[in-house]
Protein backbone atom coordinates (compact mmCIF):
# COMPACT_ATOMS: atom_id res chain seq x y z
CA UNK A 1 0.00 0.00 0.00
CA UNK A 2 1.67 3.44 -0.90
CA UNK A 3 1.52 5.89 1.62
CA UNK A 4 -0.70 9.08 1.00
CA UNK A 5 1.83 12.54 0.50
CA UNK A 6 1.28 16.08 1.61
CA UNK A 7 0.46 19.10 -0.94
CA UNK A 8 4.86 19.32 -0.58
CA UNK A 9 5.08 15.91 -1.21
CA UNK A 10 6.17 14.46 1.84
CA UNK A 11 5.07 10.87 2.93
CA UNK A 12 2.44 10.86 5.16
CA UNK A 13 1.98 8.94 8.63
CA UNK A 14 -0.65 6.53 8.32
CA UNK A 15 -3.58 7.34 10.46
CA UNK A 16 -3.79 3.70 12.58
CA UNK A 17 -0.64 4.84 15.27
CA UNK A 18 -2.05 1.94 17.32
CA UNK A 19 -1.26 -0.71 14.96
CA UNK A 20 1.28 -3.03 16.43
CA UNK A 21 4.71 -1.95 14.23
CA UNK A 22 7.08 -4.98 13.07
CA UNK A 23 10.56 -4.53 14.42
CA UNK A 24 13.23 -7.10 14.83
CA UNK A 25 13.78 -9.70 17.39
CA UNK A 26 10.40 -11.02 17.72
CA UNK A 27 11.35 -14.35 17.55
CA UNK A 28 7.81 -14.99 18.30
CA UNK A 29 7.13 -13.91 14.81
CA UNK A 30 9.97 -16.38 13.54
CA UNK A 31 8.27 -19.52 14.97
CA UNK A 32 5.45 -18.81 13.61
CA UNK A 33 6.46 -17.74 10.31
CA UNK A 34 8.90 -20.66 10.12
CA UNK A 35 7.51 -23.26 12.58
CA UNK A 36 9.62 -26.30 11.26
CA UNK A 37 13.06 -24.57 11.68
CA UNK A 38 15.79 -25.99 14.02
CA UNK A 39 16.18 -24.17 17.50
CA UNK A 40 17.39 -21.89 18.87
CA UNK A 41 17.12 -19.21 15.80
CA UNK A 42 20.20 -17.57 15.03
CA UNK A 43 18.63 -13.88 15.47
CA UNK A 44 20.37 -11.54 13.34
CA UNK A 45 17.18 -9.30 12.84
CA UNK A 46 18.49 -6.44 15.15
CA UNK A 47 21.78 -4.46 15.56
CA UNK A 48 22.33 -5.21 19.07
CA UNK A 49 25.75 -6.36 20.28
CA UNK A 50 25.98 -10.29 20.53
CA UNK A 51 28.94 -9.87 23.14
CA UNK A 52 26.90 -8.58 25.96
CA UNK A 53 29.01 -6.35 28.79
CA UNK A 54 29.55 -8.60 31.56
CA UNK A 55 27.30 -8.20 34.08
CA UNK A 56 28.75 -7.75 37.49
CA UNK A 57 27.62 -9.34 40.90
CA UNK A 58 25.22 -7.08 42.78
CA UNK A 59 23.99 -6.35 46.37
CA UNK A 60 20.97 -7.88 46.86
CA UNK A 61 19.75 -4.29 48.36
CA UNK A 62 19.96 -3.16 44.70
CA UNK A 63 16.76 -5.00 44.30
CA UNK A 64 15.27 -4.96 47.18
CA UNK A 65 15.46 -0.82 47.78
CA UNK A 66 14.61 1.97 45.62
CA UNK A 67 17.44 3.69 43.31
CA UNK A 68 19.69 6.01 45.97
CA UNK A 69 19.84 9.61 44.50
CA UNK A 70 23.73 9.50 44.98
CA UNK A 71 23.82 6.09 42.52
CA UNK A 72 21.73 8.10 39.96
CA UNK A 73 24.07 11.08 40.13
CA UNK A 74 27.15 8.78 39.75
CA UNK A 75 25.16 7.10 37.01
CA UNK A 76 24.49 10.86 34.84
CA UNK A 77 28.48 11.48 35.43
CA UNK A 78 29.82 8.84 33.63
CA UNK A 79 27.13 9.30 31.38
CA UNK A 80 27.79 12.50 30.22
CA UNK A 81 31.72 11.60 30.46
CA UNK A 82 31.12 9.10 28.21
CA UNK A 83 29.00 10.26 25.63
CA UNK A 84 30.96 13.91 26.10
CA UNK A 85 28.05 15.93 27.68
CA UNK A 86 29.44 19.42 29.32
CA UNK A 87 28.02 18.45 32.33
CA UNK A 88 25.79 16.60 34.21
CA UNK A 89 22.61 18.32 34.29
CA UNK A 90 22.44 17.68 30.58
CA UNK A 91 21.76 14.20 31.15
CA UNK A 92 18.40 12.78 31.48
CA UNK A 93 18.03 8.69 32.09
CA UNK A 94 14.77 7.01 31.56
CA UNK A 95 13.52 3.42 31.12
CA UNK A 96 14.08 3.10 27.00
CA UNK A 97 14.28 5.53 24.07
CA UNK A 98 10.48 5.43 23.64
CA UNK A 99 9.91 6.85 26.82
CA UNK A 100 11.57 9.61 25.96
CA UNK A 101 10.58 10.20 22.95
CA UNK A 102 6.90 10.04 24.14
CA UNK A 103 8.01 12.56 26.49
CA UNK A 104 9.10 15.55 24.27
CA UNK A 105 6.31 15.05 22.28
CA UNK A 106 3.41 15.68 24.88
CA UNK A 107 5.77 18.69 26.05
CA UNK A 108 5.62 20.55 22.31
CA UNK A 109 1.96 21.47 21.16
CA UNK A 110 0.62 19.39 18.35
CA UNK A 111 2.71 20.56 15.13
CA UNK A 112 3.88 19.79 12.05
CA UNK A 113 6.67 17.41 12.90
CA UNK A 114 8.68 15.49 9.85
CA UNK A 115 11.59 13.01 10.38
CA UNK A 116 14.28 11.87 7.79
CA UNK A 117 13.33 8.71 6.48
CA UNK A 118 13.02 5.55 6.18
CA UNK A 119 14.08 4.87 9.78
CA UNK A 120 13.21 3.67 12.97
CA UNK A 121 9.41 3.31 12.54
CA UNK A 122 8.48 3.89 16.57
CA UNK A 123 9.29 7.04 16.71
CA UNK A 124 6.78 8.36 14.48
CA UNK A 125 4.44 6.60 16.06
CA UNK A 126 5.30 8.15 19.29
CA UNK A 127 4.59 11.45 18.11
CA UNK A 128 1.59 10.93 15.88
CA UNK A 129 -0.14 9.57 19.07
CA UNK A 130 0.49 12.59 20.92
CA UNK A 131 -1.06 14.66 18.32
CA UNK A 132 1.59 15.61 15.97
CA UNK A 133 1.07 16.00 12.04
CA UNK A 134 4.02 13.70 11.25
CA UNK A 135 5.61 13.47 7.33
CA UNK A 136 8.97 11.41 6.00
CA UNK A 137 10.95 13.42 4.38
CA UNK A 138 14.25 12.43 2.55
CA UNK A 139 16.62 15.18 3.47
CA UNK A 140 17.78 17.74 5.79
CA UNK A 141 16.35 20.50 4.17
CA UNK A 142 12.56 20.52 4.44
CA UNK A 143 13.19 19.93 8.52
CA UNK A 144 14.10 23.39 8.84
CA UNK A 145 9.81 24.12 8.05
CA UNK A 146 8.81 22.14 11.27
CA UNK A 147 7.84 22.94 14.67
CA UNK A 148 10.18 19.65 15.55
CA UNK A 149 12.41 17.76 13.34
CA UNK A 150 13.67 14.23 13.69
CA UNK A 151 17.05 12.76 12.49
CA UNK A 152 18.55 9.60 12.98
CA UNK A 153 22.42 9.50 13.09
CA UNK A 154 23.42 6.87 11.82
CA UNK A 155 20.55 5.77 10.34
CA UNK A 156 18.90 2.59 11.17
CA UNK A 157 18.34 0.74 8.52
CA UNK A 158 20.93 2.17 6.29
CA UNK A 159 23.65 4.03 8.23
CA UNK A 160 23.28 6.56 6.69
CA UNK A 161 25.68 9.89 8.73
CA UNK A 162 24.22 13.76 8.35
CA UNK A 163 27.57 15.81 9.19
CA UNK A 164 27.58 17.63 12.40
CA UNK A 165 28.00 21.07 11.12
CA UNK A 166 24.93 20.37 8.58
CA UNK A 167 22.51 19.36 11.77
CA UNK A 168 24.16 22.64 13.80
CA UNK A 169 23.05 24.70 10.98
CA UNK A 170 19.86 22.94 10.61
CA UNK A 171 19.20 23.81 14.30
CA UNK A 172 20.38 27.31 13.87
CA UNK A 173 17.35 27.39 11.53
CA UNK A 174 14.95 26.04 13.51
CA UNK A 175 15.44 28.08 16.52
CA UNK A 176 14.42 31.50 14.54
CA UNK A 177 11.09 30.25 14.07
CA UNK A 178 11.19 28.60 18.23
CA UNK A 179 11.59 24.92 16.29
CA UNK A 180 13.26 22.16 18.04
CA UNK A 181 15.67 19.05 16.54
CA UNK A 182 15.59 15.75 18.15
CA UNK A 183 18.41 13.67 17.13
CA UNK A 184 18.76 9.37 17.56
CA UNK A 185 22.40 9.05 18.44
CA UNK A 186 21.08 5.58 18.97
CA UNK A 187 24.59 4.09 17.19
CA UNK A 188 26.84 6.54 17.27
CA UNK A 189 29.17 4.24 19.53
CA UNK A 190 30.25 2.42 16.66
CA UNK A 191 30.05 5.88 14.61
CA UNK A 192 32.45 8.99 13.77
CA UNK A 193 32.46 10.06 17.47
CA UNK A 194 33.15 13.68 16.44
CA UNK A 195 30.35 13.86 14.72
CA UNK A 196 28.02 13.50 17.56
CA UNK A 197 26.09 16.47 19.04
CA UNK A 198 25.89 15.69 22.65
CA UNK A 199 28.71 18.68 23.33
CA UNK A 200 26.31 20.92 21.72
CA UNK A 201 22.92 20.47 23.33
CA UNK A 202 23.76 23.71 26.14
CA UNK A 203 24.33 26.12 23.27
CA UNK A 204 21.88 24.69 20.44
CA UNK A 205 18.11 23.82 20.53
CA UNK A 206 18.72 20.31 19.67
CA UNK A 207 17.71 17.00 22.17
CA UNK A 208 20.01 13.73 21.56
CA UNK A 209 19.38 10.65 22.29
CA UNK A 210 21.74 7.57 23.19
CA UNK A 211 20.80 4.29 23.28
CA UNK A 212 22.88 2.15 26.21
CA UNK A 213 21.47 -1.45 25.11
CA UNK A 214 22.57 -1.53 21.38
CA UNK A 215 26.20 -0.95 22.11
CA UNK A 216 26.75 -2.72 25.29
CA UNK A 217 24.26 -5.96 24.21
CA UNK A 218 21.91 -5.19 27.36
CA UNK A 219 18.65 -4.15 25.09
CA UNK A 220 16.97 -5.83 28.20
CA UNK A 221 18.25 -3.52 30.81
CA UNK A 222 15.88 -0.86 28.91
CA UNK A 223 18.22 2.27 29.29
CA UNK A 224 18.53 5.11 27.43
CA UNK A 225 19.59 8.38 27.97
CA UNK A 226 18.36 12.49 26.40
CA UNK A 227 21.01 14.99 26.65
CA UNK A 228 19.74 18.53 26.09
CA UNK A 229 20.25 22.20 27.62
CA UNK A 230 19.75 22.54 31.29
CA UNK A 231 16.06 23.73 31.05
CA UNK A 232 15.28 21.41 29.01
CA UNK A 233 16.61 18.25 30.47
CA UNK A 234 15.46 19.69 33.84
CA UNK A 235 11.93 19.49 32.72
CA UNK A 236 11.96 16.09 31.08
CA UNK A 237 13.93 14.89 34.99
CA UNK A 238 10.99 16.05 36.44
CA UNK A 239 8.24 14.50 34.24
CA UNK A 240 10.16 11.24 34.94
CA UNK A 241 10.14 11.49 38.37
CA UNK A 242 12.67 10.72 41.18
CA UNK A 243 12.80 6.81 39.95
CA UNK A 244 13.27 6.74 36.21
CA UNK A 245 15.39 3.65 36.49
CA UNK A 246 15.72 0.27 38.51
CA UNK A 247 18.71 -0.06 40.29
CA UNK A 248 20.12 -3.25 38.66
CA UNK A 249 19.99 -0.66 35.60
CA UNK A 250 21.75 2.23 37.47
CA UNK A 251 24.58 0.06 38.85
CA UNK A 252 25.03 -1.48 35.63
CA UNK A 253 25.11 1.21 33.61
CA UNK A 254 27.23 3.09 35.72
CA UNK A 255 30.00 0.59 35.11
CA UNK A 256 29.90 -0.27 31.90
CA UNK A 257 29.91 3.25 30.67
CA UNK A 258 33.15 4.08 33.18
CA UNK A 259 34.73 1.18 31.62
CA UNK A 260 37.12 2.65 28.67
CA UNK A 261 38.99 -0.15 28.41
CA UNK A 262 35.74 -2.59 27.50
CA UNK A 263 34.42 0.04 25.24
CA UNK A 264 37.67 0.68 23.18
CA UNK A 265 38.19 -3.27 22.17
CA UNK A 266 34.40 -3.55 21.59
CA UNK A 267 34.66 -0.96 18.92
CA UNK A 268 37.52 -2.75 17.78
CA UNK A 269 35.81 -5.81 17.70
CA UNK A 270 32.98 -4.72 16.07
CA UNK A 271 34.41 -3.05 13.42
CA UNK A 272 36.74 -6.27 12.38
CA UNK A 273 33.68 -8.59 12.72
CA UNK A 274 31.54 -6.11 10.73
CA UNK A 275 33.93 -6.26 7.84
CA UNK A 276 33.85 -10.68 8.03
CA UNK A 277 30.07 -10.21 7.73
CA UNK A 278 29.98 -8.10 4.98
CA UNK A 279 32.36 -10.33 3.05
CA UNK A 280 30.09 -13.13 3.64
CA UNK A 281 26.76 -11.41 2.44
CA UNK A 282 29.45 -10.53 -0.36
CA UNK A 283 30.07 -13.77 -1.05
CA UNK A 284 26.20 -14.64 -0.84
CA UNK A 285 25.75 -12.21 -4.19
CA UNK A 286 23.98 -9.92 -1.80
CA UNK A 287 25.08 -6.54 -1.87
CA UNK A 288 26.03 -3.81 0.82
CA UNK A 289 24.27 -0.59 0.55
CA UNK A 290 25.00 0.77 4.15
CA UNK A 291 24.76 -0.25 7.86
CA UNK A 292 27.03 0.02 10.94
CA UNK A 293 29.41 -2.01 12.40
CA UNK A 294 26.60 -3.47 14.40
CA UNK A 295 24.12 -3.97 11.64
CA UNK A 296 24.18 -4.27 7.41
CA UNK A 297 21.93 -3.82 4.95
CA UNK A 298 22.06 -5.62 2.14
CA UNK A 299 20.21 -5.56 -1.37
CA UNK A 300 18.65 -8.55 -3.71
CA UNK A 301 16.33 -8.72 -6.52
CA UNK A 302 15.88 -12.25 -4.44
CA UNK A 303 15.69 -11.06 -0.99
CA UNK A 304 11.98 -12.20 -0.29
CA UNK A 305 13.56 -15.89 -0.75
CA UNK A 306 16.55 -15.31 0.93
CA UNK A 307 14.86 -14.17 3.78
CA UNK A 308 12.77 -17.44 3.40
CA UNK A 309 15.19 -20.00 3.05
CA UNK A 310 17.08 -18.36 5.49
CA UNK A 311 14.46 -18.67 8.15
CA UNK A 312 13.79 -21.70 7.76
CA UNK A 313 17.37 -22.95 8.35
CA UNK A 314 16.82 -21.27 11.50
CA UNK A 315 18.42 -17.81 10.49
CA UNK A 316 16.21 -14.56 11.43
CA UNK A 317 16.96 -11.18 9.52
CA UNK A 318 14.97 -8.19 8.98
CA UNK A 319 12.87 -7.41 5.77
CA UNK A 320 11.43 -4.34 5.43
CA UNK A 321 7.92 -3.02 3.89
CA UNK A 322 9.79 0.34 2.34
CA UNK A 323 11.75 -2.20 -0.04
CA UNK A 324 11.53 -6.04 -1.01
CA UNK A 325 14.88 -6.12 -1.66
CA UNK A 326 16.30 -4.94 1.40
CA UNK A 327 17.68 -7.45 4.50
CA UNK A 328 19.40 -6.10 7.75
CA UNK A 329 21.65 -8.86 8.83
CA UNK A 330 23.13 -8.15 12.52
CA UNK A 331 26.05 -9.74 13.69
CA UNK A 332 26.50 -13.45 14.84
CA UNK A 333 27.87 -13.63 18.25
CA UNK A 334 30.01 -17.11 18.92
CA UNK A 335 32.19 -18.77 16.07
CA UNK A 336 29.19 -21.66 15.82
CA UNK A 337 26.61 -18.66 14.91
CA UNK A 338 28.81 -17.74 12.03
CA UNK A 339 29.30 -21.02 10.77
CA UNK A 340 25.52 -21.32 11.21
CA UNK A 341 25.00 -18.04 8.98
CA UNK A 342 27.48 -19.07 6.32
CA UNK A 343 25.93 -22.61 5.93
CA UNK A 344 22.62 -20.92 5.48
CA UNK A 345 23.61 -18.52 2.81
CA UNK A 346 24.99 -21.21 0.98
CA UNK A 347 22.06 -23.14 0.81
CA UNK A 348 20.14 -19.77 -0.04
């Protein structure tokens, strides 16, 4: 079904914002889409890390008691340390990206809001149910027009990177009319570092957002993080209350985001093992038109069948509605999974 488009031809939100959205690893979906395959799946539908952070032994009164305001502030140090916030009171943690995405958008009046697409599908949804006229738009350009514009950097699915100086402006452009710019720094771990605007949010009108579960392998943990100015992160603290996390998430977080060491050979890691899958898919006859080095995307006049043959050798990727030919293949995790993935694409 083609979307309907605005009088400026942008693509238009579908009206039914309460539809359940398709996203990867539902492995739900796999079993029943694929019933016979062996078990486990090898799920490679998302761009989460397969090498989790080790989790480290905790108190039992980290369950039993509520979050201790001096572990939260230790938490927003090291996360604006390591994500290269000017300071603390930047730094806003809440239980997932979608909570706080839900959150801007009942604090800005209904508006025209349009986001740089095809990307992450729940955020639009987040903002058309809190009254927003939502439209996908391409490029940069026709964000500076909206009350609140949404960018993606890198882009999920295609990696796509928006220079940092091209955003700034963008932002620069927005705040003459009192517009704001909300933008998913979701993978930027594994991105150009320097290209991230989380130094920025004091001085600009713009909101990031980071994503702690992709990176570190803990999508579970369900913690995310907004930097923006003072006011502005203020406001969202206080909507969120005094316990916006569980403390198994505040402990956790806390060291695996003060651990340099972990984070460096992860990105080193993921990069190498990015580069093996890619010459795999290569290999496969499908071909790379972007990703991450947590995630590709790959194109094939014969995708619909690769993604069926995969499945049901008990391999999971991620089509996508926007394009037939598109699969997002993640990253295996131990030796076997690649093995599993290459036998698979042979047989596909």
């Amino acid at each position: 079904m083609s979307k309907a488009r605005s009088a400026s031809g942008a693509a238009m939100i579908p009206p039914n914002v309460y539809a359940p959205l398709v996203h990867g690893g539902d492995l739900n979906a796999a079993r029943r889409l694929f019933p016979d395959a062996p078990e486990p799946f090898l799920d490679l539908s998302t761009g989460i890390n397969p090498n989790p952070y080790p989790i480290p032994a905790l108190p039992p009164q980290v369950f039993a008691q509520l979050p201790q305001t001096d572990a939260l502030a230790r938490l927003l140090a090291c996360a604006a340390a390591a994500y290269g916030a000017s300071r603390e009171s930047n730094v806003v943690p809440a239980c997932g990206m979608q909570t706080l995405v839900g959150l801007i958008a009942q604090a800005v009046p209904p508006s025209l809001v349009r986001i740089v697409g095809p990307t992450y599908a729940e955020h639009a949804r987040a903002l058309s149910l809190a009254g927003h006229d939502v439209q996908m738009v391409r490029d940069l350009d026709p964000l500076g027009e909206a009350a609140l514009g949404l960018v993606v950097n890198p882009n999920n699915p295609d990696g796509r990177m928006f220079a940092r100086e091209d955003l700034l402006a963008l932002a620069a452009q927005q705040r003459k009319s009192g517009g704001l710019l909300i933008v998913d720094e979701a993978f930027m771990d594994v991105g150009p570092r320097d290209e991230s605007l989380a130094g920025d949010v004091e001085a600009a009108n713009v909101i990031v957002l980071r994503s702690f579960g992709k990176f570190f392998g803990l999508a579970g943990l369900r913690l995310s993080f907004a930097l923006a100015g003072t006011n502005i992160a203020g406001r969202l603290r206080a909507a969120l209350g005094p316990w916006p996390l569980s403390g198994p998430a505040v402990e956790i977080g806390t060291k695996a985001l003060s651990d340099g060491a972990w984070i460096a050979a992860t990105r080193n890691t993921l990069a190498k093992n990015s580069k093996r899958l890619d010459a795999l898919l290569e290999t496969a006859g499908l071909v790379r038109i972007g990703g991450t080095p947590l995630f590709t995307l790959a194109q094939n006049d014969d995708a619909p069948q690769v993604f069926d043959r995969l499945g049901r050798a008990g391999v999971f990727v991620r089509r996508f509605d926007e394009d037939p030919t598109w699969l997002r293949f993640g990253l295996p995790g131990a030796e076997a999974g690649w093995q599993r993935l290459e036998a698979a694409l042979r047989s596909a």
